[in-house]
Each structure stands twice: as structure tokens, then as C-alpha cells.
C-alpha atoms as a PDB file:
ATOM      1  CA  UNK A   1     181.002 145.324 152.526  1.00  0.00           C
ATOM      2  CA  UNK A   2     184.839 146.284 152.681  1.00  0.00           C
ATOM      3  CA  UNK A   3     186.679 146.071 156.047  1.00  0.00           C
ATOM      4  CA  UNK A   4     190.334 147.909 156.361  1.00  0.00           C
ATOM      5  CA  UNK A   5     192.932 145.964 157.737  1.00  0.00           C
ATOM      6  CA  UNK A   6     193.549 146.309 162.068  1.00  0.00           C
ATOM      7  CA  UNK A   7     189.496 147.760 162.096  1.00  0.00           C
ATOM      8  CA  UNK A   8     188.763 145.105 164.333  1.00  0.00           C
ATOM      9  CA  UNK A   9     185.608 147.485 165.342  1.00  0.00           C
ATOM     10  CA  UNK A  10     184.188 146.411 162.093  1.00  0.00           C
ATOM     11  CA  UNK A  11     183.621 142.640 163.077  1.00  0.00           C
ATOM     12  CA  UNK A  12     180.794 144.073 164.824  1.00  0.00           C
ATOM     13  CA  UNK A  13     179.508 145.984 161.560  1.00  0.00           C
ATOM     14  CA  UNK A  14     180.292 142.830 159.552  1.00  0.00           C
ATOM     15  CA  UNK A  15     177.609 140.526 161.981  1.00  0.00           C
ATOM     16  CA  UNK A  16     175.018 143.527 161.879  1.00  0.00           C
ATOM     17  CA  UNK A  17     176.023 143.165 157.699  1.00  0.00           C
ATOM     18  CA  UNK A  18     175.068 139.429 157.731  1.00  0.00           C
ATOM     19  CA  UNK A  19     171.454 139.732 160.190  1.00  0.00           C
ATOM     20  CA  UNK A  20     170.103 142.078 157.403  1.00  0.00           C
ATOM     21  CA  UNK A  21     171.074 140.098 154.543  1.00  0.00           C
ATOM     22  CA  UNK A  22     169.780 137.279 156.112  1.00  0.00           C
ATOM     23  CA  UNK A  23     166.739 138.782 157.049  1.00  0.00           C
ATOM     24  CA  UNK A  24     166.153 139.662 153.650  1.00  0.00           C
ATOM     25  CA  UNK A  25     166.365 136.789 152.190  1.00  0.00           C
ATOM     26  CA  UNK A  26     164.377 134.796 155.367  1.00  0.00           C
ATOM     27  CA  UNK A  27     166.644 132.996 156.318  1.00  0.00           C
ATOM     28  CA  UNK A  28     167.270 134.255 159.850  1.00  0.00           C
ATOM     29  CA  UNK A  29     167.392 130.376 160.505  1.00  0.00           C
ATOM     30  CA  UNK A  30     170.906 130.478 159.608  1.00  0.00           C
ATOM     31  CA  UNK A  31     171.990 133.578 161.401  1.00  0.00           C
ATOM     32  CA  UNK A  32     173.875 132.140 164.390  1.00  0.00           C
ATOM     33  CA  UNK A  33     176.103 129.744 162.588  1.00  0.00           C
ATOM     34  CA  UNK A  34     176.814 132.154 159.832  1.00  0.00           C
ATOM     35  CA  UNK A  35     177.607 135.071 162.062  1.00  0.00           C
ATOM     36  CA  UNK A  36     179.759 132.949 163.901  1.00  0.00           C
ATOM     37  CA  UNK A  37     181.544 132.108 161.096  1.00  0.00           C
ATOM     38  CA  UNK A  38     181.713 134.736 159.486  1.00  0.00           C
ATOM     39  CA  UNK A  39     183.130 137.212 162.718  1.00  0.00           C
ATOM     40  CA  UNK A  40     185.557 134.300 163.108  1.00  0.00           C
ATOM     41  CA  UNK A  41     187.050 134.753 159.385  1.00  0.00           C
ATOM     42  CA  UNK A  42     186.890 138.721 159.595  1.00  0.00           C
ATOM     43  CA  UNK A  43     188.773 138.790 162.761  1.00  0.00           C
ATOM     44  CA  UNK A  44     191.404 136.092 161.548  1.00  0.00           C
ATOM     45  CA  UNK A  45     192.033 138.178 158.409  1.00  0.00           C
ATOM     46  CA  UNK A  46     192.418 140.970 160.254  1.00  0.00           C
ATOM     47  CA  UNK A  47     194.412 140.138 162.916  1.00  0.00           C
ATOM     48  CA  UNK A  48     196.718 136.998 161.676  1.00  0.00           C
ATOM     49  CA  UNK A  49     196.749 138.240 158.000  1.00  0.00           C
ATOM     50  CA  UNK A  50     196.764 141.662 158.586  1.00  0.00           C
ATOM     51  CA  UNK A  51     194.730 142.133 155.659  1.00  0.00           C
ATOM     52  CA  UNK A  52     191.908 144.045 154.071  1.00  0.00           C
ATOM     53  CA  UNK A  53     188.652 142.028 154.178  1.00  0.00           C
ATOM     54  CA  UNK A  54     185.964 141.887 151.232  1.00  0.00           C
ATOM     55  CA  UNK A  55     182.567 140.473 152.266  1.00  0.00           C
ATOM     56  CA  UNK A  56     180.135 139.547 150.026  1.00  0.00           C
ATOM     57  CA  UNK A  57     176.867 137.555 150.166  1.00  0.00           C
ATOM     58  CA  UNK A  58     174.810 135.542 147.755  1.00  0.00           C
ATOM     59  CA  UNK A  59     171.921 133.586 148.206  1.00  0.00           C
ATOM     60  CA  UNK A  60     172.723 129.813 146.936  1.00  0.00           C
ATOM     61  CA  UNK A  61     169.507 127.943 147.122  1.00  0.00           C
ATOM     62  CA  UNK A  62     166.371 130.045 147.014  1.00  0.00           C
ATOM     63  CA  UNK A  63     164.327 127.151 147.753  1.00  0.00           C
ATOM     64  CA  UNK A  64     166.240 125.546 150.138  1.00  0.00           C
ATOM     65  CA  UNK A  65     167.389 128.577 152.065  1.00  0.00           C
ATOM     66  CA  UNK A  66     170.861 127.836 151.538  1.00  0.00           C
ATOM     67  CA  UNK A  67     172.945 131.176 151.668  1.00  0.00           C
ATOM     68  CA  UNK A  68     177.091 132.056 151.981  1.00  0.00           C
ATOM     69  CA  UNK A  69     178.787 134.870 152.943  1.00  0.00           C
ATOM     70  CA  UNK A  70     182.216 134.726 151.526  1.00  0.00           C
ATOM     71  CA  UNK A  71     185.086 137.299 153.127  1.00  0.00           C
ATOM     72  CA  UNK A  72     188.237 137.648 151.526  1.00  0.00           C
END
């Protein structure tokens, strides 16, 4: 998922992002840390860095349920 820079609109989009990759994987148990998280980075970037965001997902530990969302 790509964010432009001063979109802050998108933090919204980049949560909604996050719920279905995490519900696609099953591993909604992580969704309120991770969202938190995650809107905190996106909005930083955007409004401290002024900065286009790149967010990207991959599931770590398929058996453990271990997953990151990186932005950058």
C-alpha cells in the first residue's frame, strides 16, 4: 500500500489495510497493537517527515502467528 505525503486521510485506509491482512492470515489477535502502531508510524511520516509512506506486510511466523507491517 503507498500513501502520498500530507494524505493524512489515508491513516484511516492504512488501519482498514492492516484488519484485512490480518484477517487473512488469522491473526486478528494482533490487530489492536499493530494498528496502533502502525497509524502511529504513518501519521509521523507524514506529518514530521513530510514524506511518502510505503507499507508492506509479511507474515513472520506462520505457526506462531507472528506478523509485521513495516511502513517506510
Amino acid at each position: 500500500m503507498f500513501v502520498q505525503r500530507y494524505d493524512l486521510q489515508a491513516v484511516a485506509s492504512a488501519r482498514h489495510y492492516s484488519r484485512e491482512v490480518l484477517k487473512r492470515w488469522r491473526s486478528e489477535v494482533l490487530l489492536d497493537d499493530l494498528q496502533l502502531m502502525l497509524s502511529e508510524a504513518v501519521t509521523n511520516a507524514l506529518i514530521h517527515a513530510q514524506i511518502d509512506v510505503d507499507i508492506r506486510a509479511k507474515f513472520l511466523k506462520p505457526n506462531e502467528g507472528a506478523a509485521a507491517i513495516h511502513a517506510s
